[in-house]
Protein backbone atom coordinates (compact mmCIF):
# COMPACT_ATOMS: atom_id res chain seq x y z
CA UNK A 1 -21.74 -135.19 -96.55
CA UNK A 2 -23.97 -131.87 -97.71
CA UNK A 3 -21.75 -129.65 -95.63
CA UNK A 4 -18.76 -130.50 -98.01
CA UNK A 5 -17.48 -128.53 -101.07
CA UNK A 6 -16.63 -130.87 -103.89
CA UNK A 7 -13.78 -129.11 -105.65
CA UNK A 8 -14.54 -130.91 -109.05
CA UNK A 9 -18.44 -130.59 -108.69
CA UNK A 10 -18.15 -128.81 -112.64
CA UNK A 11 -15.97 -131.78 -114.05
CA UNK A 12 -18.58 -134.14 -112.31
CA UNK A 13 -21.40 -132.50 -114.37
CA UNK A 14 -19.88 -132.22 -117.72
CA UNK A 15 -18.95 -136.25 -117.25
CA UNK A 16 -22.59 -136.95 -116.18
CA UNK A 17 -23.44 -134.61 -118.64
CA UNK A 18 -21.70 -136.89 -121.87
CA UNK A 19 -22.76 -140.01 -120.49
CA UNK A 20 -26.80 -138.84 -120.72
CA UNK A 21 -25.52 -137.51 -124.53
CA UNK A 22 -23.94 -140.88 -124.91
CA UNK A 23 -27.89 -142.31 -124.28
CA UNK A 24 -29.20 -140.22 -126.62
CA UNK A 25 -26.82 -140.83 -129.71
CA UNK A 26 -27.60 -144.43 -128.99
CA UNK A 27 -31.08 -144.04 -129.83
CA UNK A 28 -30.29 -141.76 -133.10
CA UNK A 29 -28.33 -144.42 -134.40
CA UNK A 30 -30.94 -146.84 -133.68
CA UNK A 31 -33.52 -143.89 -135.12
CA UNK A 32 -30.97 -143.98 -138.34
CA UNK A 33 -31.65 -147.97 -139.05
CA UNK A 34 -35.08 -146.77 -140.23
CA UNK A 35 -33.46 -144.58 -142.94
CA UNK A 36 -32.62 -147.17 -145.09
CA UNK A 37 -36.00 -149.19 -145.24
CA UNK A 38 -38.00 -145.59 -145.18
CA UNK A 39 -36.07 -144.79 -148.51
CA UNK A 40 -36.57 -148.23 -150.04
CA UNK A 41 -40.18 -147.62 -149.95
CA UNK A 42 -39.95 -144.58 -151.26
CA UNK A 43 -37.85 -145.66 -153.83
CA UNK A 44 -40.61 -147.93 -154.88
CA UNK A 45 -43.10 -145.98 -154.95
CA UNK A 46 -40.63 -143.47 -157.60
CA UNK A 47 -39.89 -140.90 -155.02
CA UNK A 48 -36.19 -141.09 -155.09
CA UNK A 49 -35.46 -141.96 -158.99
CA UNK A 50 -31.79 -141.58 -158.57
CA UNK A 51 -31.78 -144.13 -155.60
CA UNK A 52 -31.27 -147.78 -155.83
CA UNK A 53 -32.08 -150.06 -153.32
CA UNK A 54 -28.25 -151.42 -152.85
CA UNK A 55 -27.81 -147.57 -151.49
CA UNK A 56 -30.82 -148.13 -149.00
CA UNK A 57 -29.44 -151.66 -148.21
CA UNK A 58 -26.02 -150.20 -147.07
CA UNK A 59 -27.42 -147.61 -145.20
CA UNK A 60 -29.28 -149.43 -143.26
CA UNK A 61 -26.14 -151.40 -142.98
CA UNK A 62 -24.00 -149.02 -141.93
CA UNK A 63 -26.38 -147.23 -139.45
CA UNK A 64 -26.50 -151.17 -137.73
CA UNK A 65 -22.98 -151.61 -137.67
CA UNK A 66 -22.48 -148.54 -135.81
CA UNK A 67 -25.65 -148.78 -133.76
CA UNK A 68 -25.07 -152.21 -132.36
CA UNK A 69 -21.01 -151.14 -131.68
CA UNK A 70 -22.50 -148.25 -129.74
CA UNK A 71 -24.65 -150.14 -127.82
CA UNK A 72 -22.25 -153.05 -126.76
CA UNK A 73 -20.09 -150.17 -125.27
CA UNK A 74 -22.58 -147.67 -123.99
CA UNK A 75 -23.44 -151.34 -121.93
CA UNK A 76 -19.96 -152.33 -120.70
CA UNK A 77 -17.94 -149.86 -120.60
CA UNK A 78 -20.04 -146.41 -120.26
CA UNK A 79 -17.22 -144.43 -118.94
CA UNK A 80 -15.57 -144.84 -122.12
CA UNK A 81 -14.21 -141.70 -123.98
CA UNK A 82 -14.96 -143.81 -127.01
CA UNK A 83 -18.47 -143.56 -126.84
CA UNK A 84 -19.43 -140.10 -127.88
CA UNK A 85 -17.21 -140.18 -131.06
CA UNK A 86 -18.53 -143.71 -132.84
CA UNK A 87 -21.88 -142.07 -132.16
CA UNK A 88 -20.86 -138.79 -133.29
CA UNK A 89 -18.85 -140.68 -136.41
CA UNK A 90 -21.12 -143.08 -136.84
CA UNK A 91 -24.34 -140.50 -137.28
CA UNK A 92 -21.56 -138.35 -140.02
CA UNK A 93 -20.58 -141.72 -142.01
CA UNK A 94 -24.48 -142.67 -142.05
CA UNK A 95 -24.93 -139.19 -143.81
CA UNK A 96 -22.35 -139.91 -145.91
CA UNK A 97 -22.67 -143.01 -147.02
CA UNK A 98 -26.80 -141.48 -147.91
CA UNK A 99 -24.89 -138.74 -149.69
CA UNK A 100 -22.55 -140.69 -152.11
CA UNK A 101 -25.51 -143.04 -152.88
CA UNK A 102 -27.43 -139.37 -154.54
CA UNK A 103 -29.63 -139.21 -151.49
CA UNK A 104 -30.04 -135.56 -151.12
CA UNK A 105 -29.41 -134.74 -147.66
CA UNK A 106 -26.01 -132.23 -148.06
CA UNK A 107 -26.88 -129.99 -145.20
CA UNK A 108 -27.56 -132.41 -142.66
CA UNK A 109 -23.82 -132.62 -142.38
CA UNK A 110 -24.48 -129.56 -139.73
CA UNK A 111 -26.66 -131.47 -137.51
CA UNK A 112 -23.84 -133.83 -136.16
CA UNK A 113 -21.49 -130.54 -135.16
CA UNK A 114 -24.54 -128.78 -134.04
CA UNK A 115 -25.44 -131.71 -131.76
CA UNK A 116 -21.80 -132.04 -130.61
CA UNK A 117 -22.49 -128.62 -128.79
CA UNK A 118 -24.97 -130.41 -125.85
CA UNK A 119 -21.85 -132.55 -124.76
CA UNK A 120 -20.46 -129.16 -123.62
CA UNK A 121 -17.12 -130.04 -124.83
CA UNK A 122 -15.01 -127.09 -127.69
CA UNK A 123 -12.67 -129.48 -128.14
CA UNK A 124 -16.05 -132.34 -129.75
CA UNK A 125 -17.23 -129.57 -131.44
CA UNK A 126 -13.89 -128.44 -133.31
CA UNK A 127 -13.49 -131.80 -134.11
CA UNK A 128 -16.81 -132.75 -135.28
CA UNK A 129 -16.78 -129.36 -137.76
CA UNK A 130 -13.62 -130.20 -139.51
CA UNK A 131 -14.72 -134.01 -140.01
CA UNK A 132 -17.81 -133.03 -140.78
CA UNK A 133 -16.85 -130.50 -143.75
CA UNK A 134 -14.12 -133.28 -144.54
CA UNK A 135 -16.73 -135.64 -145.26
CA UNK A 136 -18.94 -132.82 -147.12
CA UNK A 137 -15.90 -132.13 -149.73
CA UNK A 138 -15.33 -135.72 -150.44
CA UNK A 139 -18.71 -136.85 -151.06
CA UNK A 140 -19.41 -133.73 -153.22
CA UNK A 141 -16.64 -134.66 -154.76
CA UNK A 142 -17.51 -137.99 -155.25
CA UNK A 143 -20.97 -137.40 -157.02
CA UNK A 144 -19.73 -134.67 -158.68
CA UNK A 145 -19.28 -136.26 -162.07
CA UNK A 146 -22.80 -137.86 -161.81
CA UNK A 147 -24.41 -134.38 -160.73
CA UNK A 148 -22.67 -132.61 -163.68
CA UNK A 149 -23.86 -135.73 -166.26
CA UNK A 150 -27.32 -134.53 -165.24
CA UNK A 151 -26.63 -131.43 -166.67
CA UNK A 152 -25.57 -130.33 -170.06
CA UNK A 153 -24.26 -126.75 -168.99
CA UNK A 154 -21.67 -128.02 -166.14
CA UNK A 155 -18.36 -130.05 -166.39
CA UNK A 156 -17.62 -131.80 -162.84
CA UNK A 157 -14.94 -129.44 -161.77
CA UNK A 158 -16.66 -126.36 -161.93
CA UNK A 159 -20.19 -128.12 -160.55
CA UNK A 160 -18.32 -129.49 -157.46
CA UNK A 161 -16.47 -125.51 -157.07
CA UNK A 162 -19.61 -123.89 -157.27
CA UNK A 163 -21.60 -126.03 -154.94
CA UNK A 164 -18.27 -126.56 -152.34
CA UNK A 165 -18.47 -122.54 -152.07
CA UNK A 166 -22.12 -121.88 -151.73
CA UNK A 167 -21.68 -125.20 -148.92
CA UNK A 168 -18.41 -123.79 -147.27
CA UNK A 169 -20.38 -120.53 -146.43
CA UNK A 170 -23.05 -122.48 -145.30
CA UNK A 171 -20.45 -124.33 -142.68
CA UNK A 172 -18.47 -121.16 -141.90
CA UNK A 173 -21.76 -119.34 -140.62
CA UNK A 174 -22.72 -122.96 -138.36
CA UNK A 175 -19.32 -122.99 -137.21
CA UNK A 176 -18.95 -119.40 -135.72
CA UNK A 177 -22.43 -119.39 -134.36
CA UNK A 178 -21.72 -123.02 -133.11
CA UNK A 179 -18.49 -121.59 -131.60
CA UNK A 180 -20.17 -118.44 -129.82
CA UNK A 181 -23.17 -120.97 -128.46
CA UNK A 182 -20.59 -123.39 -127.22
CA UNK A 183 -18.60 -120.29 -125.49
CA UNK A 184 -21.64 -118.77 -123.96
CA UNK A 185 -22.61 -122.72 -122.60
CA UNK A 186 -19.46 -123.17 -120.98
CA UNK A 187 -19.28 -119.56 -119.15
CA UNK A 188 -22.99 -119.91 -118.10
CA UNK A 189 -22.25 -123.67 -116.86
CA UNK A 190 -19.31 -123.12 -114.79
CA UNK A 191 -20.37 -119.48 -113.26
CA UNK A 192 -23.32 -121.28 -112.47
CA UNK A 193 -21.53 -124.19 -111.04
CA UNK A 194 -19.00 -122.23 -109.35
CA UNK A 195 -21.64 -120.17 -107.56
CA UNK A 196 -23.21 -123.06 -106.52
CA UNK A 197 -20.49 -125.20 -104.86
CA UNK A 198 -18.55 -121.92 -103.74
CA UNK A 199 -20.73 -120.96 -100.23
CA UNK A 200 -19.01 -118.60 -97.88
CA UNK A 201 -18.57 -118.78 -94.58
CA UNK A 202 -22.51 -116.20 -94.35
CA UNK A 203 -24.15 -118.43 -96.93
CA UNK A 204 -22.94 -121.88 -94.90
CA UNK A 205 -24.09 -120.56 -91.59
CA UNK A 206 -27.63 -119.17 -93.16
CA UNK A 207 -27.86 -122.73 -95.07
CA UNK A 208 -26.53 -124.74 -91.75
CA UNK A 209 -29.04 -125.94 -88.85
CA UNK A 210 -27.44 -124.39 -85.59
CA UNK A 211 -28.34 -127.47 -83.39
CA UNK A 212 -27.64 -130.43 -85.68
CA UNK A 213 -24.87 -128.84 -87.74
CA UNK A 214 -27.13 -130.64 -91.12
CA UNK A 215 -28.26 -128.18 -93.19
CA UNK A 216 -31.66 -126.71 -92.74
CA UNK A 217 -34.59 -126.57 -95.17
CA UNK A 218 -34.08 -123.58 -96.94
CA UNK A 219 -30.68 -125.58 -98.34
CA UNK A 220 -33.07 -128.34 -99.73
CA UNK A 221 -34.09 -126.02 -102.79
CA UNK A 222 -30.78 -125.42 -103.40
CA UNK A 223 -29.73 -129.61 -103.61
CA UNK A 224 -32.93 -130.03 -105.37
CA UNK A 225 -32.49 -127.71 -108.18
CA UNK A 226 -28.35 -128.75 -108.66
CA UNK A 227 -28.65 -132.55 -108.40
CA UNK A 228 -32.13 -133.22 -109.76
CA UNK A 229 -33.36 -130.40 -111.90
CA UNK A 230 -29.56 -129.53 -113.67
CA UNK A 231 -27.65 -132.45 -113.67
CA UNK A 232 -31.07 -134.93 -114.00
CA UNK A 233 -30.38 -137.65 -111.65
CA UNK A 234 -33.12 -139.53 -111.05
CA UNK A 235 -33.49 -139.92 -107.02
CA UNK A 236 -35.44 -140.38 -103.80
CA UNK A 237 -36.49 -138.15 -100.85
CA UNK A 238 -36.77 -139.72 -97.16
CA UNK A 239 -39.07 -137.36 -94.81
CA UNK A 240 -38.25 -138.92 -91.25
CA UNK A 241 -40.02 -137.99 -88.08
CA UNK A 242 -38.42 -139.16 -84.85
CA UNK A 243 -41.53 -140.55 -82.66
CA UNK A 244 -42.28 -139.98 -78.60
CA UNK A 245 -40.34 -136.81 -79.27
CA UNK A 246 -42.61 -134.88 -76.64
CA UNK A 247 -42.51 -138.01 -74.11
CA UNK A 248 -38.69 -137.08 -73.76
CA UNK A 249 -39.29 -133.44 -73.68
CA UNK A 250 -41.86 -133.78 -70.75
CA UNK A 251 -40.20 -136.38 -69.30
CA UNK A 252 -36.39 -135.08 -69.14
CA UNK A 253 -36.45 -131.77 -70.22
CA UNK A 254 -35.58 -129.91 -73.41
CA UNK A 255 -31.77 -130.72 -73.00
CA UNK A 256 -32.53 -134.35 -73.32
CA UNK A 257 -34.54 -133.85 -76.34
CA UNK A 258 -31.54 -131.80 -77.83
CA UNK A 259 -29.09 -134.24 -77.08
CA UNK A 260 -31.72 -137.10 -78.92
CA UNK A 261 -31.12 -134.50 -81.86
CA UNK A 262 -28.19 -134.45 -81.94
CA UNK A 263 -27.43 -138.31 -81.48
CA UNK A 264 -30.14 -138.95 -84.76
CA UNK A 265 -28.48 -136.34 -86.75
CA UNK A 266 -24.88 -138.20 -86.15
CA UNK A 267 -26.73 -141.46 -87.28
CA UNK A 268 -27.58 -139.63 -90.46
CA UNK A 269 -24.54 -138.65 -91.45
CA UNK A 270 -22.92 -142.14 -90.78
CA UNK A 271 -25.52 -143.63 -92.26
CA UNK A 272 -25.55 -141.50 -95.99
CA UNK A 273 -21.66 -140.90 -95.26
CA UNK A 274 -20.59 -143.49 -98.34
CA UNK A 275 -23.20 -141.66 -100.68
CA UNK A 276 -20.97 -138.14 -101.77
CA UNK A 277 -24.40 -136.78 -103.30
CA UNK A 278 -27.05 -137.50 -100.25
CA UNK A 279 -28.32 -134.28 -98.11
CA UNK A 280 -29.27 -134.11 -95.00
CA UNK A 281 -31.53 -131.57 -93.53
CA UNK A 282 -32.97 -130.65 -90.61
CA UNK A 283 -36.63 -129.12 -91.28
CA UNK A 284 -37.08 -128.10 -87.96
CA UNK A 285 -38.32 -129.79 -84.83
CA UNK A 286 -37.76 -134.03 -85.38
CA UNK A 287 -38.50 -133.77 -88.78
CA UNK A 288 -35.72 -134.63 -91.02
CA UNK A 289 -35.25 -134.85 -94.88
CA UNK A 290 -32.92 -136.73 -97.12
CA UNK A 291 -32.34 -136.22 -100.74
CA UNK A 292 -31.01 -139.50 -102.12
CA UNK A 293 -29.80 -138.71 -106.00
CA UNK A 294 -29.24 -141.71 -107.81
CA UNK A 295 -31.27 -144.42 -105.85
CA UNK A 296 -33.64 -145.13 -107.98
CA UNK A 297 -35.04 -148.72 -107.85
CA UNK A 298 -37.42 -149.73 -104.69
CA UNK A 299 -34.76 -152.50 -103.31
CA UNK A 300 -32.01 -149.49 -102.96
CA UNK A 301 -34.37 -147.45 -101.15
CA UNK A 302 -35.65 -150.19 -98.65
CA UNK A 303 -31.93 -151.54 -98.11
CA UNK A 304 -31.27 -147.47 -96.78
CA UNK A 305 -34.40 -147.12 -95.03
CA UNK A 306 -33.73 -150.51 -93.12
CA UNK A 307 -30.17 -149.38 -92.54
CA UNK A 308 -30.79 -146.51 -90.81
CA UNK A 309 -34.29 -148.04 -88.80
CA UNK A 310 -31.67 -150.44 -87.59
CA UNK A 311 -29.00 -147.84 -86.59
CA UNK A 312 -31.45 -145.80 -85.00
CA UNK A 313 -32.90 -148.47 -82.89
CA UNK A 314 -29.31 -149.44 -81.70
CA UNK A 315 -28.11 -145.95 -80.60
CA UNK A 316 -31.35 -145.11 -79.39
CA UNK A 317 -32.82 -148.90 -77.19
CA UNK A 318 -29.55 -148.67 -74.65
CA UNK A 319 -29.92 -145.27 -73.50
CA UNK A 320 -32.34 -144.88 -70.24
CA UNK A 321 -33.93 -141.67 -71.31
CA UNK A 322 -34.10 -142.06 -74.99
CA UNK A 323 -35.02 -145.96 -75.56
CA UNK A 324 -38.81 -144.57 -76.22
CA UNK A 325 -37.66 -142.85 -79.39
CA UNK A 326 -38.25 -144.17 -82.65
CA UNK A 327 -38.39 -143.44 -86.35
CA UNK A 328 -41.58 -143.23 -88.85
CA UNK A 329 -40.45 -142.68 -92.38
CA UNK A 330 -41.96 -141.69 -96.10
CA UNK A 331 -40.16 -142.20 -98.99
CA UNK A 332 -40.50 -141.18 -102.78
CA UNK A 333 -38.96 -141.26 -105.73
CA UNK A 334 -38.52 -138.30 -108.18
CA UNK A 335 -39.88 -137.75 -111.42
CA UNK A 336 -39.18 -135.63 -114.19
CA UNK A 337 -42.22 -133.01 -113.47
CA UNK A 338 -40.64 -132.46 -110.41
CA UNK A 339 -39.33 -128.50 -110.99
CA UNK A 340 -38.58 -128.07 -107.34
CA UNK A 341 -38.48 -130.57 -104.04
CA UNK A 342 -42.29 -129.95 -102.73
CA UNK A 343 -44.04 -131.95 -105.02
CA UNK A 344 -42.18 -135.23 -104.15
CA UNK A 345 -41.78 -133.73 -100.65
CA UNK A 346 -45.51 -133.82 -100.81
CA UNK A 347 -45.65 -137.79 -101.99
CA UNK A 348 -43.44 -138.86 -99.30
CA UNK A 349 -44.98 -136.83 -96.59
CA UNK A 350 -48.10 -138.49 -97.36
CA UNK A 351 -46.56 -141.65 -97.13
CA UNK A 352 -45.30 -140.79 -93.72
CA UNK A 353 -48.90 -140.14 -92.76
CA UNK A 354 -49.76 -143.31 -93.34
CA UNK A 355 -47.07 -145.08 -91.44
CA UNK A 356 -48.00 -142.95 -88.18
CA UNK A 357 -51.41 -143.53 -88.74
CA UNK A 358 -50.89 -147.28 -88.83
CA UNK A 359 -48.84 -147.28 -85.84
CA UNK A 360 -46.00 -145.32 -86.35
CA UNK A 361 -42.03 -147.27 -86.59
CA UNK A 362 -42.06 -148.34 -89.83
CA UNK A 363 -41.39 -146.91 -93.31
CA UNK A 364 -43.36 -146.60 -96.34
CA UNK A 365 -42.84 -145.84 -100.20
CA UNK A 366 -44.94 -144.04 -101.95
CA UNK A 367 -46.95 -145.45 -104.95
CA UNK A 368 -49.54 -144.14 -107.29
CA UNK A 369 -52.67 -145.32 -106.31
């Protein structure tokens, strides 16, 4: 639950990390069907003299090939290592198959490296480089008769020498600053991480709800801002009030009402104990908060909301002193404009207003109205 330290919290975030980057090569090879038709009407309209339409016919096929193979896996198998190198690959052969047909598009061979860079990984971005400046030499040296025909001052040897060395500086300079970004990512990213999963015994305590042993609400920013904001996982937020709260403090006594505290904050944990990512806090008094990363469809979040209604009503209905408790809930699901946890703290606090204003144990979800 949110009071344990997950050892391989980093790891976790450079995997999530690839498979989002695994999304968005998906669409760039989709993005890199257009090429070919794009060039085909620009070919007849006599933009691109030197182009035939064969070349813009295998682009396009190429960029399909690759696009639908991408796909198919990202689908079924998206923990795959595969993935992020026939995307990578793919993108590079795309350019080079433009590049051997005379499309002119020689320093684009840096965007595929460059790109490698978000996937946070040295060892994609080495690789990338050197296939990438493989695949620059060989088409150069593929059009380089053709290029040097076009000129009458040139032979092939010396065109392809001269434009290899003006290129390979080119590369060198994208490589090193490539390199230093990619160094400066990873050292930010796991200080970062490290900081963040590494509390001491002070920081647990000042983050840690005395009573309940949850952590309090000055911990939610913290969860927010690692699992939401950073690593971008779509989620939900429960705000739960436990109801007839005072009725048991009048009634019994403040002990009573501690021991109900307790008892609901041990049905929270046993209820979110399968989910590694949920946190549970204690905002102070009965009010409660749960930060649900990765629920993200409205069956998911009614099947945990009913879940814990139920276990709450079971713990809660045999006990003489606490059967008048129940539970009034307001759910809602993040967004990406959320920066920090009060604005959909907001949404499902006012969807908890309108459950206790219509009677009060129940739940609610909120919606745009």
């Amino acid at each position: 639950m949110g009071n344990e330290i997950f050892e391989n919290h980093f790891e976790y975030f450079i995997a999530h990390n690839e498979r989002k980057m695994n999304g968005v090569f998906c669409r760039i090879l989709w993005y890199c069907c257009f090429v070919g038709p794009a060039i085909a009407i620009g070919v007849l309209c006599d933009a691109f003299p030197d182009v035939s339409y064969g070349a813009c016919l295998q682009t396009l096929l190429v960029s399909l090939t690759f696009a639908i193979g991408h796909t198919v896996l990202y689908k079924f198998k998206p923990e795959s290592p595969v993935i992020k190198y026939i995307g990578l690959v793919g993108t590079l052969i795309t350019l080079y198959t433009m590049c051997v047909d005379h499309i002119g598009i020689y320093l684009s061979y840096f965007f595929v490296p460059m790109t490698s860079l978000l996937y946070c990984s040295r060892k994609t971005f080495i690789s990338m480089c050197v296939l990438g400046y493989a695949m620059l030499l060989i088409s150069n040296w593929q059009i380089a008769e053709y290029s040097a025909n076009l000129r009458v001052d040139i032979e092939a040897v010396p065109w392809f020498i001269g434009r290899v060395g003006g290129e390979t500086i080119e590369f060198l300079v994208m490589f090193a600053s490539g390199f230093v970004i990619n160094t400066v990512m990873m050292q930010h990213l796991r200080t970062m991480y490290l900081s963040e999963v590494s509390l001491n015994k002070t920081e647990r305590e000042a983050y840690s709800d005395q009573l309940t042993g949850l952590w309090n609400r000055r911990y939610m920013d913290r969860a927010f801002d690692k699992y939401v904001v950073v690593q971008h996982n779509a989620g939900a937020l429960l705000v739960v009030d436990m109801d007839h709260m005072k009725f048991v403090n009048d009634s019994y006594g403040h002990l009573e009402g501690d021991r109900a505290l307790k008892l609901f904050a041990n049905i929270l944990r046993k209820t979110f104990s399968k989910s590694e990512l949920a946190t549970v806090c204690r905002f102070g008094g009965d009010e409660f908060v749960i930060l649900l990363p990765n629920v993200q469809t409205v069956s998911d979040l009614s099947l945990c909301i009913s879940q814990l209604m139920a276990s709450t009503d079971e713990a809660f209905c045999n006990d003489d002193k606490l059967n008048a408790i129940n539970i009034s809930v307001g759910a809602a699901f993040t967004n990406e404009f959320d920066m920090n946890y009060q604005a959909v703290f907001d949404r499902a606090d006012k969807a908890l207003y309108d459950v206790k204003k219509s009677g009060r144990n129940s739940y609610q979800i909120y919606t745009e109205s």
